[in-house]
N, C-alpha and C. Protein backbone atom coordinates (compact mmCIF):
# COMPACT_ATOMS: atom_id res chain seq x y z
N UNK A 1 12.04 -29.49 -1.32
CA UNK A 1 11.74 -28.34 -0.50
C UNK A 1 13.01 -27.49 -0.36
N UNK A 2 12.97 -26.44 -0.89
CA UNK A 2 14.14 -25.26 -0.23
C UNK A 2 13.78 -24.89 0.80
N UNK A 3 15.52 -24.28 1.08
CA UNK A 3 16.18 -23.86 2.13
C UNK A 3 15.46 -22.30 2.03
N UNK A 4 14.71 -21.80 3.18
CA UNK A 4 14.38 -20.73 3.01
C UNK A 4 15.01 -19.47 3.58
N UNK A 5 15.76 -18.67 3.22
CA UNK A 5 16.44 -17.66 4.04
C UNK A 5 15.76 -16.32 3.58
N UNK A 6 15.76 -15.50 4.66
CA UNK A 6 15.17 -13.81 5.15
C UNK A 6 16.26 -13.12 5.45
N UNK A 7 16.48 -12.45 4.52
CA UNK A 7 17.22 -11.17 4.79
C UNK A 7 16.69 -10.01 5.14
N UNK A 8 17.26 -9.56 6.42
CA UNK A 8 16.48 -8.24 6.85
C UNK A 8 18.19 -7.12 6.61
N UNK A 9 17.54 -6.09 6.71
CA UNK A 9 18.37 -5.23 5.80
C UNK A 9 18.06 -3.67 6.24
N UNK A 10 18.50 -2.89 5.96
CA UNK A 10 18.50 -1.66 5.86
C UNK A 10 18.35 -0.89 4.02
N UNK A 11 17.22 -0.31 3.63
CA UNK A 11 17.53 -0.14 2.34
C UNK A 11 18.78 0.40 1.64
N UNK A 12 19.43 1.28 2.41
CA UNK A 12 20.92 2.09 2.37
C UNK A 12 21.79 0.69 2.26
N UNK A 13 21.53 -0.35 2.81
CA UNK A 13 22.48 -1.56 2.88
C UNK A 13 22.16 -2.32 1.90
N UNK A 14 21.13 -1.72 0.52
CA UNK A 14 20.90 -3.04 -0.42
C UNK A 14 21.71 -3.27 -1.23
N UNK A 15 22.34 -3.05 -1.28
CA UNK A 15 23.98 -3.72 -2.46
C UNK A 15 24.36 -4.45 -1.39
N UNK A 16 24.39 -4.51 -0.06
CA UNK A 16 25.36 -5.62 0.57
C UNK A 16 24.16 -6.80 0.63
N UNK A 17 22.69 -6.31 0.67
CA UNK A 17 21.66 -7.69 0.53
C UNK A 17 21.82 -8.21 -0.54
N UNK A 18 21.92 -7.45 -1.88
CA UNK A 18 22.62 -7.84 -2.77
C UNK A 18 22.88 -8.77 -2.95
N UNK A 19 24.61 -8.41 -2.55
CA UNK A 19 25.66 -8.90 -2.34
C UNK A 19 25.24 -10.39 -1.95
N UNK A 20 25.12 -10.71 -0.59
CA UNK A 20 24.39 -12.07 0.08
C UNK A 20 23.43 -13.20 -0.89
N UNK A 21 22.63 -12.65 -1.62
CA UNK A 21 21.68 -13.18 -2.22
C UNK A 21 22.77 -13.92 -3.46
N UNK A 22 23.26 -13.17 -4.25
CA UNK A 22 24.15 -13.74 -5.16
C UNK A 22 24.95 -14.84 -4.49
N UNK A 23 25.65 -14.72 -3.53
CA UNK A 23 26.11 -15.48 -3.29
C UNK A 23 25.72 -16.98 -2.56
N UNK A 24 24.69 -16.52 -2.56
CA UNK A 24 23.42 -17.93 -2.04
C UNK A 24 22.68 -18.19 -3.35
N UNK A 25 23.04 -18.29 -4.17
CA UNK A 25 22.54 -18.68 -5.31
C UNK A 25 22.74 -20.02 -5.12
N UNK A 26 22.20 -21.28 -5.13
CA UNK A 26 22.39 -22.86 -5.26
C UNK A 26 20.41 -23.11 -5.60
N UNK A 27 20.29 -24.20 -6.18
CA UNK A 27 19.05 -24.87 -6.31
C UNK A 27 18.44 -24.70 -5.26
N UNK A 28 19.25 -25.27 -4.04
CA UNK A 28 18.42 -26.01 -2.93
C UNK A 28 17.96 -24.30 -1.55
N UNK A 29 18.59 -23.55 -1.98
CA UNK A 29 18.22 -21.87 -1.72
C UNK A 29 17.70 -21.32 -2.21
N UNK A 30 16.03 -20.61 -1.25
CA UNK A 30 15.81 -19.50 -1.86
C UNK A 30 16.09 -18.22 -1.01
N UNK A 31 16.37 -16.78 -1.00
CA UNK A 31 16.64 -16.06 -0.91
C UNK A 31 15.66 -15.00 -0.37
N UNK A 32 15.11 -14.70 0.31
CA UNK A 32 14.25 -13.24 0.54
C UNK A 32 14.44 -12.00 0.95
N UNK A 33 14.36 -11.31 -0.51
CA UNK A 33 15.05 -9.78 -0.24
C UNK A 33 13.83 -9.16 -0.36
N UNK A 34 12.96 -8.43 0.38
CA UNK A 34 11.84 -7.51 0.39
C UNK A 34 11.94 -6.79 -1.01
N UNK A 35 12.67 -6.12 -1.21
CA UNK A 35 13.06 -5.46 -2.64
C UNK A 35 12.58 -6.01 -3.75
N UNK A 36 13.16 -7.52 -4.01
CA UNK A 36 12.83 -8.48 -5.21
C UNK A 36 11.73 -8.69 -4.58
N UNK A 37 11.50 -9.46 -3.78
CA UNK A 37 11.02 -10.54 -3.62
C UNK A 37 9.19 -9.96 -3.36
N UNK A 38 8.49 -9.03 -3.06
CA UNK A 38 7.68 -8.71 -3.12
C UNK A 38 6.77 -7.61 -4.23
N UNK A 39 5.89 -8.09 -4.89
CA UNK A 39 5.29 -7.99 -5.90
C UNK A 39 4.77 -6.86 -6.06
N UNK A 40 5.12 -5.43 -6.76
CA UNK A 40 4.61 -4.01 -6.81
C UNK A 40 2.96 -4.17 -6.72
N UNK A 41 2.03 -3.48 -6.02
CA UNK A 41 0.57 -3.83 -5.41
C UNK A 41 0.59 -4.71 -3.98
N UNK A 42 1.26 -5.75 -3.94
CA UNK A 42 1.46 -6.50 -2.94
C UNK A 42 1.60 -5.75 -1.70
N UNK A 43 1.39 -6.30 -0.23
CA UNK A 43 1.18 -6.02 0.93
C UNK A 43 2.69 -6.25 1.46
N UNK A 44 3.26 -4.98 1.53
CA UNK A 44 5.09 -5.22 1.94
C UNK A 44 4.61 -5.85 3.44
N UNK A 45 3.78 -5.34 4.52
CA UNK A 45 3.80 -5.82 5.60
C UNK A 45 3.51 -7.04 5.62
N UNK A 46 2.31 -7.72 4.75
CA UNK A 46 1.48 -9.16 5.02
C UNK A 46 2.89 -10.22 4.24
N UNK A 47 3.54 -9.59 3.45
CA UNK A 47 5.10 -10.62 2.80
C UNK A 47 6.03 -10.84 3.35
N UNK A 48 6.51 -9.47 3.74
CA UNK A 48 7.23 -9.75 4.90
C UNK A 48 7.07 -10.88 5.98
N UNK A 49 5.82 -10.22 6.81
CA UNK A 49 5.64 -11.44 8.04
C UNK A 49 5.31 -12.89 7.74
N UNK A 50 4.52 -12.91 6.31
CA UNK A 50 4.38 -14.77 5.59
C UNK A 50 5.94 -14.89 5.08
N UNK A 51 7.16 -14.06 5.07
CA UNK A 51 8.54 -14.80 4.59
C UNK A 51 9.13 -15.34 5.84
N UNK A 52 8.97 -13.94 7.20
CA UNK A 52 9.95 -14.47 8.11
C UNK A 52 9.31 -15.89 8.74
N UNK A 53 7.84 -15.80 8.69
CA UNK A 53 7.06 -17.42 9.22
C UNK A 53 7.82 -18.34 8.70
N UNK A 54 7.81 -18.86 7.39
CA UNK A 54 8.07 -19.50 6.53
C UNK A 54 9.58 -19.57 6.49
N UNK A 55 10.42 -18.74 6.83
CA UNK A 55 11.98 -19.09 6.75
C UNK A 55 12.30 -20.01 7.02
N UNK A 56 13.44 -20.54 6.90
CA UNK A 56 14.55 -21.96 7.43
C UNK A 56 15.42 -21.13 8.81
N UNK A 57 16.16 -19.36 8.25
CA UNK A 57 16.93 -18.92 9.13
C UNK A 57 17.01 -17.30 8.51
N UNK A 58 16.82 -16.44 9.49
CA UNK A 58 16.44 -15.59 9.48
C UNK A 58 17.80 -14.67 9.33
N UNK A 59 18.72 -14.13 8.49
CA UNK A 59 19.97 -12.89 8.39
C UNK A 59 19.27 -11.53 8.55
N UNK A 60 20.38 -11.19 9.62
CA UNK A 60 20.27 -9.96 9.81
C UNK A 60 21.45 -8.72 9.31
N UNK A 61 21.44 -8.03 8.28
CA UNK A 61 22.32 -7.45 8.50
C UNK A 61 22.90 -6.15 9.35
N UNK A 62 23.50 -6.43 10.10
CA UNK A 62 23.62 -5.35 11.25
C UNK A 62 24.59 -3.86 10.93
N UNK A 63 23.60 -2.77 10.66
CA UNK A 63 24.82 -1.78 10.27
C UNK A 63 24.05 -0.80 10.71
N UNK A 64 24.72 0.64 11.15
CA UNK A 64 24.31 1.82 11.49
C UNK A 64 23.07 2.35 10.64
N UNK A 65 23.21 2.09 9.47
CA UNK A 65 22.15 1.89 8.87
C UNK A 65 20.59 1.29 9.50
N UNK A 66 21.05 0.38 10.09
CA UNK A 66 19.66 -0.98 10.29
C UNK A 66 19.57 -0.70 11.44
N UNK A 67 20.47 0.17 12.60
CA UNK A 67 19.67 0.51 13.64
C UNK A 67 18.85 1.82 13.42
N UNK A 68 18.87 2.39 12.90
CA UNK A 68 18.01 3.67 11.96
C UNK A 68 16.77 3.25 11.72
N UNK A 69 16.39 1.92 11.31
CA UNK A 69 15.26 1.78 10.25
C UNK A 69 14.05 0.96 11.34
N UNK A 70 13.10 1.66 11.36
CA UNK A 70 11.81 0.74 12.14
C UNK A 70 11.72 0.15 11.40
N UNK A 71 11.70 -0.73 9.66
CA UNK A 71 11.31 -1.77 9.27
C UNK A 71 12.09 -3.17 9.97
N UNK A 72 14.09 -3.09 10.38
CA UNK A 72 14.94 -3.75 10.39
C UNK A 72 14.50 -4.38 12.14
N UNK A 73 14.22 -3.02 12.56
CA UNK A 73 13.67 -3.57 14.28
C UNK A 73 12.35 -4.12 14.45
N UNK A 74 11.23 -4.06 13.49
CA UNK A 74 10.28 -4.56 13.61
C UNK A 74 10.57 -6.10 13.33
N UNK A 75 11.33 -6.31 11.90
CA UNK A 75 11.49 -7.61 11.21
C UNK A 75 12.37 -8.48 12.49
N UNK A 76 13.23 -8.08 13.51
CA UNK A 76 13.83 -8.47 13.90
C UNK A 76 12.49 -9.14 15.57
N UNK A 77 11.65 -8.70 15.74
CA UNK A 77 10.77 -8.54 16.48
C UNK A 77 9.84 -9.94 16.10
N UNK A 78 9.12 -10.07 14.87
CA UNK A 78 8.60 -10.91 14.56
C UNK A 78 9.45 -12.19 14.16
N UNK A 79 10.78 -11.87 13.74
CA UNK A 79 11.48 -13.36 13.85
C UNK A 79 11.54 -14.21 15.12
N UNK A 80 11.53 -12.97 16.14
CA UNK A 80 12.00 -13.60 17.62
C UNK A 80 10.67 -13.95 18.12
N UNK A 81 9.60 -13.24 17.69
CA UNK A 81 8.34 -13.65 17.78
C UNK A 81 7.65 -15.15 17.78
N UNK A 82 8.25 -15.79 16.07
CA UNK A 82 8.00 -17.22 15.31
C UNK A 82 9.36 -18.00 16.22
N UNK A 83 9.97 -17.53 16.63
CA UNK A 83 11.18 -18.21 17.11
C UNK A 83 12.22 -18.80 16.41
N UNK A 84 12.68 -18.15 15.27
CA UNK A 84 13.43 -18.66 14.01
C UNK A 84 14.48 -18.55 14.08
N UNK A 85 15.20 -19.49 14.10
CA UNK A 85 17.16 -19.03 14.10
C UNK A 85 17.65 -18.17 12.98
N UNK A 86 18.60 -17.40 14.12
CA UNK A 86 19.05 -15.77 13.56
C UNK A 86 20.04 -15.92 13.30
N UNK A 87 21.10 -15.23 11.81
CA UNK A 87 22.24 -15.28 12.15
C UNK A 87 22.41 -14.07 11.96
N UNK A 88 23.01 -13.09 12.74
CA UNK A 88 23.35 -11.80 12.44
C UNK A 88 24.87 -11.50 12.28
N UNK A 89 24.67 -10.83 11.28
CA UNK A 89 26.27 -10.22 10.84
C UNK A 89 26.58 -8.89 10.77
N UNK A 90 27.41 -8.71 11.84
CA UNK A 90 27.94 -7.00 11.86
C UNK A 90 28.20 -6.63 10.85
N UNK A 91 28.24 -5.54 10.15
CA UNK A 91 29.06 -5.05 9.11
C UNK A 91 29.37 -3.59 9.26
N UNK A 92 29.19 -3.08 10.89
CA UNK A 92 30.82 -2.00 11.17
C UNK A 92 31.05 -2.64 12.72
N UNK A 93 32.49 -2.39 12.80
CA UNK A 93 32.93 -2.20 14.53
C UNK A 93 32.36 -1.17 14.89
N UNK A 94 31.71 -1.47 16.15
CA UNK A 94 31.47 -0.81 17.14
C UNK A 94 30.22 -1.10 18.00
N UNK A 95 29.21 -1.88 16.91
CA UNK A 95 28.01 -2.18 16.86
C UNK A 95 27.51 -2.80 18.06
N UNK A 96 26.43 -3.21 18.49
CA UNK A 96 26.25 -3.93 19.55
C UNK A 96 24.67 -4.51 18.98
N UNK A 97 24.35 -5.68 18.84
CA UNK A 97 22.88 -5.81 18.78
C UNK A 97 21.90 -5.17 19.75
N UNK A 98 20.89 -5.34 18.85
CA UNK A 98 19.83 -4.26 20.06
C UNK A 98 19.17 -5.54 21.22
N UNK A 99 18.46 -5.33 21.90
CA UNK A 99 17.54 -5.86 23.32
C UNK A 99 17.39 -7.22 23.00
N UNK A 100 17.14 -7.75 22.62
CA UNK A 100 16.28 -9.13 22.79
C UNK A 100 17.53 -10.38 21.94
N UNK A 101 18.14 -9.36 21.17
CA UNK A 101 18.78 -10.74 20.41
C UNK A 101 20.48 -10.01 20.89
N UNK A 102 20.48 -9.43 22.06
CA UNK A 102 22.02 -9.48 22.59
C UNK A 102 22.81 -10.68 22.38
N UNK A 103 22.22 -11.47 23.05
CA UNK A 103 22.84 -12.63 23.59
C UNK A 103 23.33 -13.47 22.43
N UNK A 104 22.85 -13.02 21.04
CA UNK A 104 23.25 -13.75 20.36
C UNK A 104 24.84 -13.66 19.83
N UNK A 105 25.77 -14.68 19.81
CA UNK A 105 26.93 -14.55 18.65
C UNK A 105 26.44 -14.07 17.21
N UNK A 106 27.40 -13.48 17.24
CA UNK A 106 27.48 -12.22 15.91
C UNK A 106 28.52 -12.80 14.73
N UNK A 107 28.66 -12.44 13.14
CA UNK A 107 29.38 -12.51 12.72
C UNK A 107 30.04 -11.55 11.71
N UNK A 108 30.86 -11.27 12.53
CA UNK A 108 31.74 -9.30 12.58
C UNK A 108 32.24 -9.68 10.83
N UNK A 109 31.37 -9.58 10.14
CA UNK A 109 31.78 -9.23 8.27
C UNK A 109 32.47 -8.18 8.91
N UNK A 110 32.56 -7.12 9.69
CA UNK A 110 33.51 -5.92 9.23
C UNK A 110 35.29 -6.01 9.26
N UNK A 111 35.45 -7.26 9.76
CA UNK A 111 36.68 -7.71 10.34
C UNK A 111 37.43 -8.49 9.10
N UNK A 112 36.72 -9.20 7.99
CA UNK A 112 36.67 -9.67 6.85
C UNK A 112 35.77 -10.07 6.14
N UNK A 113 35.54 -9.46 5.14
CA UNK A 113 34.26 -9.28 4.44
C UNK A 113 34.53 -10.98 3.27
N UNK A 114 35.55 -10.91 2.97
CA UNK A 114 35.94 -12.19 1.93
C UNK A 114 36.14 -13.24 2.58
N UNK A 115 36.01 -13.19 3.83
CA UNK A 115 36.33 -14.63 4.86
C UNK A 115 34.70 -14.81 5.22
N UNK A 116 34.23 -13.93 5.81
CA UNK A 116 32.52 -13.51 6.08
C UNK A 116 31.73 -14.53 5.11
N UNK A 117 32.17 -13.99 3.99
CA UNK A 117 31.06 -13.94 2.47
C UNK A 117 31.41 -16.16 2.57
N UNK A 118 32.49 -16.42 2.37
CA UNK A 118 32.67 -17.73 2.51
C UNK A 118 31.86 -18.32 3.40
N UNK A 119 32.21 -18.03 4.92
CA UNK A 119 31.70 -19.14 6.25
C UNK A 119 30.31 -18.40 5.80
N UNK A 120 29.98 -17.76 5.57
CA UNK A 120 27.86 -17.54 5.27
C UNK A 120 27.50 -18.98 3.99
N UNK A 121 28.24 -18.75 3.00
CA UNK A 121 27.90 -19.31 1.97
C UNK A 121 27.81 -20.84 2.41
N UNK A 122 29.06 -21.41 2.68
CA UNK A 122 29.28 -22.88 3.05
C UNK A 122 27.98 -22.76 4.23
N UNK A 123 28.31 -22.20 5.45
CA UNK A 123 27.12 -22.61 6.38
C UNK A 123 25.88 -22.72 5.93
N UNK A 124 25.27 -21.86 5.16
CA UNK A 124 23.80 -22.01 4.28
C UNK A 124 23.50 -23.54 3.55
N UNK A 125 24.57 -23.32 2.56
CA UNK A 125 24.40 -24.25 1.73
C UNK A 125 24.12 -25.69 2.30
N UNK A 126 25.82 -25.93 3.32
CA UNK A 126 25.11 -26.86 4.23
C UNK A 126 24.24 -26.79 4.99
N UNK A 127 23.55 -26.05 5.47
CA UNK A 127 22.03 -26.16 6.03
C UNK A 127 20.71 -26.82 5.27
N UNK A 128 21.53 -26.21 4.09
CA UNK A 128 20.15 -26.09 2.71
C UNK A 128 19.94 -28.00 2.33
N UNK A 129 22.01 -28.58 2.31
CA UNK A 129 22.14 -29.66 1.90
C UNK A 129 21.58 -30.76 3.22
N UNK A 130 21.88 -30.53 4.55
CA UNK A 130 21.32 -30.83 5.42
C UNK A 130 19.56 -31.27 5.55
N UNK A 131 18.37 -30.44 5.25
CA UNK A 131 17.44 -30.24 4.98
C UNK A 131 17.13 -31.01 3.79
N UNK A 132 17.55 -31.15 2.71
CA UNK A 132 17.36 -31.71 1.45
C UNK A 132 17.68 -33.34 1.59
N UNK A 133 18.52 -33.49 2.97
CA UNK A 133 18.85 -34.66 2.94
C UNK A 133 17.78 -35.64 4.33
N UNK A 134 17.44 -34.80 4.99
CA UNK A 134 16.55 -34.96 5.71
C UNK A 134 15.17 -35.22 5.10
N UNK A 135 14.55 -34.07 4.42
CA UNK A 135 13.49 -34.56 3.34
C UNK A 135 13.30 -35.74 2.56
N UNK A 136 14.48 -36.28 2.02
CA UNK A 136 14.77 -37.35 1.27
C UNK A 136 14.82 -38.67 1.83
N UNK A 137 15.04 -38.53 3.01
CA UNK A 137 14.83 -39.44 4.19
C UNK A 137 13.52 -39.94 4.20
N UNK A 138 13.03 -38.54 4.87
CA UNK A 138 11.65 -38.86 5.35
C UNK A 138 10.13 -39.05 4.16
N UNK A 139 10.45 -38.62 3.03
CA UNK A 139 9.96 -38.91 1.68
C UNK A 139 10.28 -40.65 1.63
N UNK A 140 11.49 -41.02 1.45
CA UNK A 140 11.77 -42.58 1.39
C UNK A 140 11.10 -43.33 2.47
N UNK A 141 10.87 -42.92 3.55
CA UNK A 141 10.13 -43.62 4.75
C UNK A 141 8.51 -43.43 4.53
N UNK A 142 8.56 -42.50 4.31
CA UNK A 142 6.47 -42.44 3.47
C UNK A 142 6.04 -43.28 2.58
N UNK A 143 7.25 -43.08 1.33
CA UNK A 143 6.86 -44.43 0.49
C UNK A 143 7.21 -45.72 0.95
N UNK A 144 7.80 -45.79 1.96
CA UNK A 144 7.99 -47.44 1.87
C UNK A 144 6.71 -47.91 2.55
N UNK A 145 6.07 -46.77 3.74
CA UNK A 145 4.99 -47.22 4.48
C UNK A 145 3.88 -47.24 3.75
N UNK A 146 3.89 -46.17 2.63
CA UNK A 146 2.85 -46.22 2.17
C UNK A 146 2.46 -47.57 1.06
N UNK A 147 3.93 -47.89 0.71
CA UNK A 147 3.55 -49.16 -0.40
C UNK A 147 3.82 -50.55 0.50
N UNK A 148 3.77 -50.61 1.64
CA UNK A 148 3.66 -51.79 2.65
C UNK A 148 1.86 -51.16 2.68
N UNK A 149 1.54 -50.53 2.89
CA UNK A 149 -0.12 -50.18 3.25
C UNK A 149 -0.59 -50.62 2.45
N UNK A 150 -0.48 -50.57 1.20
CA UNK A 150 -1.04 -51.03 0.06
C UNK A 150 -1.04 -52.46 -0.26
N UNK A 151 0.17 -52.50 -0.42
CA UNK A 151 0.32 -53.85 0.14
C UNK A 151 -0.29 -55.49 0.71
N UNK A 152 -0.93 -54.83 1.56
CA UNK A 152 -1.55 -55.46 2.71
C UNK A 152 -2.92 -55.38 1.91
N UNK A 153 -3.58 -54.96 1.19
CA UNK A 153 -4.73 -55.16 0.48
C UNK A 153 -5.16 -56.62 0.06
């Protein structure tokens, strides 16, 4: 099972979603950029809301840009909706998150974008490796119950 991550974005900001996605490139990651990731004919609204359901952890990228865009405040609406852990990352000073996800810690990319791009990558990955190792767990505990069930025949 992958690690599922949602990138919400500003379209003006898609080289920095980009950006993110490449660098979450591993097996155990998949990536959701509205852009790629939804199928020309396809329902941008009904993909959207079946990606952010379905996420592991929901990125936000936060830029003057993305307070502009009713898609970035809606997406941000239905994450908090499903109740999905957010990580949002500034990418200018000055910014402030909007209403509901104040309270959250932020991670100011605008302060270092090459230090940023690292602690995202490692934190994911270990999330992703976290999850993969958890699965593997609980997969090994199914089969053992299930071949003790049998077993018992």
């Amino acid at each position: 099972m992958v690690y599922k991550v949602f990138i919400s974005y500003s379209t003006n900001d898609l080289h920095i979603a980009e950006h993110f996605k490449k660098l979450l490139t591993h097996p155990a990651v998949k990536v959701f950029i509205a852009e790629y990731s939804v199928s020309p004919g396809s329902s941008l609204t009904n993909d959207i809301v079946t990606a952010i359901k379905t996420c592991d952890l929901f990125v936000l990228l936060w830029s003057q840009n993305s307070i502009s865009s009713e898609w970035v405040t809606q997406e941000i609406g239905v994450a908090r909706g499903y109740e999905k852990p957010m990580l949002p990352i500034v990418l200018e000073d000055g910014l402030q998150l909007p209403g509901f996800i104040k309270e959250l810690k932020y991670l100011p990319a605008y302060r270092d974008p090459a230090e940023s791009s690292i602690w995202i990558q490692k934190h994911i990955f270990d999330r992703a490796d976290t999850q993969q190792q958890t699965n593997a767990v609980v997969l090994l505990g199914l089969g053992a119950a299930l071949g003790w069930l049998f077993s018992q025949k």
